[in-house]
Protein backbone atom coordinates (compact mmCIF):
# COMPACT_ATOMS: atom_id res chain seq x y z
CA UNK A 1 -4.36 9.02 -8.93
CA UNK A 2 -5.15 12.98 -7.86
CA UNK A 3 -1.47 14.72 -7.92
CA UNK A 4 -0.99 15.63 -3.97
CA UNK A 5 0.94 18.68 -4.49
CA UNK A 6 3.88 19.99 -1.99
CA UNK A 7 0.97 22.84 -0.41
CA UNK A 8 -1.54 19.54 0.20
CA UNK A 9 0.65 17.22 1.58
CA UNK A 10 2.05 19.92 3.85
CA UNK A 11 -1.57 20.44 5.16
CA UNK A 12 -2.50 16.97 5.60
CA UNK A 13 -2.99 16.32 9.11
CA UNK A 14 -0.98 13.81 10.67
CA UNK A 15 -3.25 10.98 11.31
CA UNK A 16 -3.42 10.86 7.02
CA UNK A 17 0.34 9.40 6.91
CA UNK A 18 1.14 5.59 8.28
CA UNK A 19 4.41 7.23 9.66
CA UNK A 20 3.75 10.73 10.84
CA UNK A 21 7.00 10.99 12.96
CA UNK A 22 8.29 10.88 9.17
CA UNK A 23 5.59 12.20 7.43
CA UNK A 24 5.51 9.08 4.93
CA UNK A 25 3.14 7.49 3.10
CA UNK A 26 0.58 9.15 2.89
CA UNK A 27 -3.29 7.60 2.63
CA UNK A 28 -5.63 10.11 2.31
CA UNK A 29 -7.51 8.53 -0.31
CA UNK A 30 -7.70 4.68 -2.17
CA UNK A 31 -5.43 5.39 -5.00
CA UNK A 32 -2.81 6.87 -2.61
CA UNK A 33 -3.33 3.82 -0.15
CA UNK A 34 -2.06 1.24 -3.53
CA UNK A 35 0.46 3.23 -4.30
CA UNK A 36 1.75 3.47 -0.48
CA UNK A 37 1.38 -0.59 -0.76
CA UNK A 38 3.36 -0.83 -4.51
CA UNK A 39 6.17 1.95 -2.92
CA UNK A 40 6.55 -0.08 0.26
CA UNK A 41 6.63 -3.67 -1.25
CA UNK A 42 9.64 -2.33 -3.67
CA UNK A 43 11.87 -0.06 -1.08
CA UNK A 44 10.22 -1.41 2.31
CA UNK A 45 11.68 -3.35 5.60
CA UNK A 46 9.62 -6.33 6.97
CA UNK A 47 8.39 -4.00 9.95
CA UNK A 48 7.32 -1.25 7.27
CA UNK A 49 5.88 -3.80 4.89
CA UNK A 50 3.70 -5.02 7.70
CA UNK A 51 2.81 -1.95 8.75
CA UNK A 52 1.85 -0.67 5.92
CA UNK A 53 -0.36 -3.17 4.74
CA UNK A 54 -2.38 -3.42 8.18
CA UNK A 55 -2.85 0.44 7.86
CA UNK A 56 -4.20 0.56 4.69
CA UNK A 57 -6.57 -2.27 5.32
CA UNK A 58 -7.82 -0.59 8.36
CA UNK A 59 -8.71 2.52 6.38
CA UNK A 60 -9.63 0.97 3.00
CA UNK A 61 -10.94 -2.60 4.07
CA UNK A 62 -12.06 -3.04 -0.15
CA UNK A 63 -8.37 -2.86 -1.02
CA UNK A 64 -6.92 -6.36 -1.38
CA UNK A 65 -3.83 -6.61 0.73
CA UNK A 66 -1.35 -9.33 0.13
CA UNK A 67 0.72 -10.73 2.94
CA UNK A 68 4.40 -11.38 2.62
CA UNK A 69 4.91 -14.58 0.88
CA UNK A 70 2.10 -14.41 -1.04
CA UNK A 71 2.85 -14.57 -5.42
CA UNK A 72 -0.23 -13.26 -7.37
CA UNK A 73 -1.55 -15.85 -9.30
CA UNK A 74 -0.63 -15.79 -13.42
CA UNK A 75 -1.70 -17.94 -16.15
CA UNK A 76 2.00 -19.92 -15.96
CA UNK A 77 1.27 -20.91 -12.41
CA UNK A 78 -1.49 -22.77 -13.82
CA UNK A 79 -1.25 -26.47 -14.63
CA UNK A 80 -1.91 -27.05 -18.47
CA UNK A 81 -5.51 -28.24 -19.33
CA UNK A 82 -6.11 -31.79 -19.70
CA UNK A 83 -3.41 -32.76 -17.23
């Protein structure tokens, strides 16, 4: 991910952060938009969470967004073969 230093992210418009009146999370590019979804699913409310996720996939439709509820899928989940 590019480091967004203090003198960039005090120059980012405010259109480039999902809560401007906060200046939080901001998206100005992919790698920024994941790691606004990873910060948000660990620290986040239900209203952020949801915000969040519908911001970044307006702006970066090719980024997978996973709704609330909703496990990745690992090799454990899987039933064993030949059952």
């Amino acid at each position: 991910m590019a480091r967004l230093t203090y003198r960039a992210r005090k120059h980012l418009k405010s259109g480039s952060f999902i809560f401007p009146e906060e200046r939080a999370y901001p998206i100005p590019d992919e790698d920024h938009g994941r790691n606004a979804l990873a910060r948000v699913s660990q620290h986040g409310s239900p209203e952020k969470k949801a915000k969040v996720r519908a911001a970044v996939h307006r702006k970066f439709p090719g980024i997978k967004v996973s709704g609330e509820g909703e496990k990745p899928k690992h090799r454990a989940d899987r039933a064993p073969r030949g059952e």
